[in-house]
C-alpha atoms as a PDB file:
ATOM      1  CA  UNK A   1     -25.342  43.178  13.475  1.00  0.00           C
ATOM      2  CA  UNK A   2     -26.592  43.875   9.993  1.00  0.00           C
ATOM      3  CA  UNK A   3     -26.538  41.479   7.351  1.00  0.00           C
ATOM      4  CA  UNK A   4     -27.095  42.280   3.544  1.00  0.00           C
ATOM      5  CA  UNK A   5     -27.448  39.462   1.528  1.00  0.00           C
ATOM      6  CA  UNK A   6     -27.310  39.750  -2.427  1.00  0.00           C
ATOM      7  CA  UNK A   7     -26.608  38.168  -5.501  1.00  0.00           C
ATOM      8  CA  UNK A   8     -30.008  35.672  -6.411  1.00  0.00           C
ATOM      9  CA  UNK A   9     -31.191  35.131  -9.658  1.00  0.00           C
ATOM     10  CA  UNK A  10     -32.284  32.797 -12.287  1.00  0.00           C
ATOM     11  CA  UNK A  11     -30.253  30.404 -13.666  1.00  0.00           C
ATOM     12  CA  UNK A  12     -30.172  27.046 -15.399  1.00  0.00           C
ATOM     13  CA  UNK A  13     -28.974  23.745 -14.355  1.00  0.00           C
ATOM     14  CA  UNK A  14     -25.522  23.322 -14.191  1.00  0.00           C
ATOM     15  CA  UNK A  15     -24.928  27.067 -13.456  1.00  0.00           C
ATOM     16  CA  UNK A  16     -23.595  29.161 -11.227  1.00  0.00           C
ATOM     17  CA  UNK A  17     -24.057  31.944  -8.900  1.00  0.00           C
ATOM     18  CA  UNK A  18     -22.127  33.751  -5.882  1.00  0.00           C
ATOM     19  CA  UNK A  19     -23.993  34.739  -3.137  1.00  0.00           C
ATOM     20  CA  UNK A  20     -22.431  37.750  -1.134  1.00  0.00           C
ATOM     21  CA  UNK A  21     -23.683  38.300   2.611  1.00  0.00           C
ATOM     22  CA  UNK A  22     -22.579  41.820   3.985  1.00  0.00           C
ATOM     23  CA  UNK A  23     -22.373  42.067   7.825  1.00  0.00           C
ATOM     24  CA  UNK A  24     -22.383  45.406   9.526  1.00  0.00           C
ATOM     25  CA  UNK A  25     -22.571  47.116  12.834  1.00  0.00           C
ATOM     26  CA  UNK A  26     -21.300  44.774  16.159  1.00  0.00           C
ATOM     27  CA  UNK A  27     -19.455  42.488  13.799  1.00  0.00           C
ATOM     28  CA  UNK A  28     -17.088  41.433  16.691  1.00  0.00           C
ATOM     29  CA  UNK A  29     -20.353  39.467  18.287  1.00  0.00           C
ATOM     30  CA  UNK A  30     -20.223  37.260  15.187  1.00  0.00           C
ATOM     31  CA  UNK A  31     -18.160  33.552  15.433  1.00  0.00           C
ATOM     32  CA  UNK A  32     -19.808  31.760  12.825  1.00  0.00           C
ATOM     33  CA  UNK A  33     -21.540  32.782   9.107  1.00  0.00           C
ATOM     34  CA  UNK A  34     -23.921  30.316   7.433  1.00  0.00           C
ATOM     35  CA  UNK A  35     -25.823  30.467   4.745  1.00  0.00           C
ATOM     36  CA  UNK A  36     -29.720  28.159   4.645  1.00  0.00           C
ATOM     37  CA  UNK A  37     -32.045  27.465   2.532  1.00  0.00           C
ATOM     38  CA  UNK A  38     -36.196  27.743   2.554  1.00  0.00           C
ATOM     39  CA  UNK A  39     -37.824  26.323  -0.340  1.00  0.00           C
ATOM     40  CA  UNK A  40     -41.581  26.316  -0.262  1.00  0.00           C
ATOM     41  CA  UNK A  41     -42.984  23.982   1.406  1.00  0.00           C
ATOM     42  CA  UNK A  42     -39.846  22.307   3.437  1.00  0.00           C
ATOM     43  CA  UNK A  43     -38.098  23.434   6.393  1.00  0.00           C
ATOM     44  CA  UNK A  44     -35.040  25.732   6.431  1.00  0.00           C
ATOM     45  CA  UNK A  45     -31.768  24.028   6.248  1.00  0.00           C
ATOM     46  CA  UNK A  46     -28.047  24.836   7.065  1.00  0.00           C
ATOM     47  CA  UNK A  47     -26.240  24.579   3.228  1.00  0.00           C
ATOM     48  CA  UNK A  48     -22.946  25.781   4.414  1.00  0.00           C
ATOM     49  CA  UNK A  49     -20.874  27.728   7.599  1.00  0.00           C
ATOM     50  CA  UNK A  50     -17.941  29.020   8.366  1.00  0.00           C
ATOM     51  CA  UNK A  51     -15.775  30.425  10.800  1.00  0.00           C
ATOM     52  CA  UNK A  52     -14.509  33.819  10.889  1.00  0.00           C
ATOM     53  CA  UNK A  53     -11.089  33.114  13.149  1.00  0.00           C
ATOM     54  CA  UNK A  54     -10.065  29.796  11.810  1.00  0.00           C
ATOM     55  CA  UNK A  55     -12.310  29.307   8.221  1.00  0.00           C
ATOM     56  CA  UNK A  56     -12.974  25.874   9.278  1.00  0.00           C
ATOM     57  CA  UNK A  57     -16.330  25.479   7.202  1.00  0.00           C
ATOM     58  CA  UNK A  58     -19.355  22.805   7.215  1.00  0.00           C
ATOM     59  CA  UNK A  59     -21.369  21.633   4.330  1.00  0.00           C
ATOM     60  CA  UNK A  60     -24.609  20.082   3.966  1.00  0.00           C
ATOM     61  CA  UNK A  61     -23.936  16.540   2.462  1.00  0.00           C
ATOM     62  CA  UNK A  62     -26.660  17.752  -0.264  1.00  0.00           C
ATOM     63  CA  UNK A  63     -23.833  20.483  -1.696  1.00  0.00           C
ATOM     64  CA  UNK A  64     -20.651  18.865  -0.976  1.00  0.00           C
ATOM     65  CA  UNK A  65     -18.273  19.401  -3.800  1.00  0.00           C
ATOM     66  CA  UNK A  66     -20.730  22.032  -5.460  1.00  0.00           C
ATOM     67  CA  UNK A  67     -21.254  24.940  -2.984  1.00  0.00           C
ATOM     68  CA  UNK A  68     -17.885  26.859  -1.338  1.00  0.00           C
ATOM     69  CA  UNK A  69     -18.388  28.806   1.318  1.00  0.00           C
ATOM     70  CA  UNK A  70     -15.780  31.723   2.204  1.00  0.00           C
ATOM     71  CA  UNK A  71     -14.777  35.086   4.156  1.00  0.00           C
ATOM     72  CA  UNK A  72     -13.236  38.086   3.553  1.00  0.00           C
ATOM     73  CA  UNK A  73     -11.906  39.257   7.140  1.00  0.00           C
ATOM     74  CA  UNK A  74     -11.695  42.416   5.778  1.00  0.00           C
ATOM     75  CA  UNK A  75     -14.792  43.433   4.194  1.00  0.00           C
ATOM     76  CA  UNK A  76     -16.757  41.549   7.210  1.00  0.00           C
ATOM     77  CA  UNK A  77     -18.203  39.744   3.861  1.00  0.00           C
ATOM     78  CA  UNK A  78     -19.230  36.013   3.413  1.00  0.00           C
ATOM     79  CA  UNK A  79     -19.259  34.235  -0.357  1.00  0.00           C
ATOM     80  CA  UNK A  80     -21.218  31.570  -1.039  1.00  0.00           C
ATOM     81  CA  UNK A  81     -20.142  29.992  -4.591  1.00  0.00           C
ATOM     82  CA  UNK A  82     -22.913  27.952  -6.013  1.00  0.00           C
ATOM     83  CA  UNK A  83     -21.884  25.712  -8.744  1.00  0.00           C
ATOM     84  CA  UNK A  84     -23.422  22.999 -10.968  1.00  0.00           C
ATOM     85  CA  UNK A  85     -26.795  23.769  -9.551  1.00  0.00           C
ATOM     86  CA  UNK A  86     -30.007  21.979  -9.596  1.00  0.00           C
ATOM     87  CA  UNK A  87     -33.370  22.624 -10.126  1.00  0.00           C
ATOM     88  CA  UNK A  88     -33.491  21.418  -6.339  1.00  0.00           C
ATOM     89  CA  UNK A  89     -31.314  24.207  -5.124  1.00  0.00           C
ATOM     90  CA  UNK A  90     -34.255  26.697  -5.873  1.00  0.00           C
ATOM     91  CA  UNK A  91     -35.014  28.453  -2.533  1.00  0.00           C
ATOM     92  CA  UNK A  92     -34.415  31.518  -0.911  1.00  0.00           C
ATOM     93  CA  UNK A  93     -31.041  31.617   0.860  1.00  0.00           C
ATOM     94  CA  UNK A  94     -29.978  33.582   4.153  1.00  0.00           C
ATOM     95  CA  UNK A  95     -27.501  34.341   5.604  1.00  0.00           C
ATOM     96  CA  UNK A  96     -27.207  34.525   9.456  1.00  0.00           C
ATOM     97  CA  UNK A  97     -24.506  35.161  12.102  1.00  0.00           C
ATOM     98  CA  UNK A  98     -24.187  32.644  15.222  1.00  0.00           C
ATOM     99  CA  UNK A  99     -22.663  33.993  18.089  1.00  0.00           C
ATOM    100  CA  UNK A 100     -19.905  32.069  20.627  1.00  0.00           C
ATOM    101  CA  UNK A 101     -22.670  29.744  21.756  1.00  0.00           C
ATOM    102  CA  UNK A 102     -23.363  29.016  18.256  1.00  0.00           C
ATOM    103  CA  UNK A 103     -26.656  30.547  18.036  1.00  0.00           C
ATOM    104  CA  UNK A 104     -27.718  32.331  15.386  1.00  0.00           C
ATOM    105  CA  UNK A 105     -29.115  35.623  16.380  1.00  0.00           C
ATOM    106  CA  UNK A 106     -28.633  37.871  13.511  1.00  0.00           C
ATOM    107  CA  UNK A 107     -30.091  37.154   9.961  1.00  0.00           C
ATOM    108  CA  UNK A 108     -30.446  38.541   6.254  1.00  0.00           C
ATOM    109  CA  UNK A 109     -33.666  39.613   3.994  1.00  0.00           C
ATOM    110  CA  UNK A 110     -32.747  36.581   2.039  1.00  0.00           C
ATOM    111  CA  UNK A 111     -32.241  36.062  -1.735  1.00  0.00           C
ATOM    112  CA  UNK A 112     -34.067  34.260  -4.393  1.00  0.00           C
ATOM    113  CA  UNK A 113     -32.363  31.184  -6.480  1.00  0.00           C
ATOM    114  CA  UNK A 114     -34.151  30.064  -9.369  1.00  0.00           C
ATOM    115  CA  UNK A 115     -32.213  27.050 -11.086  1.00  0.00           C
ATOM    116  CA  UNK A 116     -34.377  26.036 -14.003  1.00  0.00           C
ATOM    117  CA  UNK A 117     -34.292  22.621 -15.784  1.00  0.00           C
END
């Protein structure tokens, strides 16, 4: 499985941004999509997942009613909608696939996000 994520940039507080991850290739491996976060000097953390059968979706309690995670069966294409964002949310996101046992074995170049204050 490929995975092409896109759509970084800088932006200033209380922004947005969408975050399209692109997966390719042995797509029918793939259960789960989730898109984490690195910023420098802290660990990588799960911001959001989702299913690709049922859509049932996951957010980290530090994005709840900003970020919205979402699929597009069809394009094999994830969305991550970033709203009101912080000068916190600056990292570099990825995207990743998790397979039926829920790990995830397949993962994006990741994308810089830049939220100024």
């Amino acid at each position: 499985v490929q995975l092409q994520a896109s759509g970084g940039g800088l932006v200033q507080a209380g922004g947005s941004l969408r975050l399209p991850c692109a997966a390719s290739g042995r797509t029918s491996s793939s259960y789960i999509m989730g898109w984490f976060r690195q910023a420098p000097g802290k660990e990588r953390e799960l911001v959001a997942r989702i299913t690709w059968g049922s859509g049932n979706t996951y957010y980290a309690d530090s994005v709840k009613g900003r970020f919205t995670i979402s699929r597009d069966n069809a394009k094999n294409t994830v969305y991550l909608q970033m709203n009101s964002l912080k000068p916190e949310d600056t990292a570099v996101y990825y995207c990743a696939t998790a397979n039926a046992k829920g790990l995830y074995d397949y993962w994006g170049q990741g994308t810089q996000v830049t939220v100024s204050s």
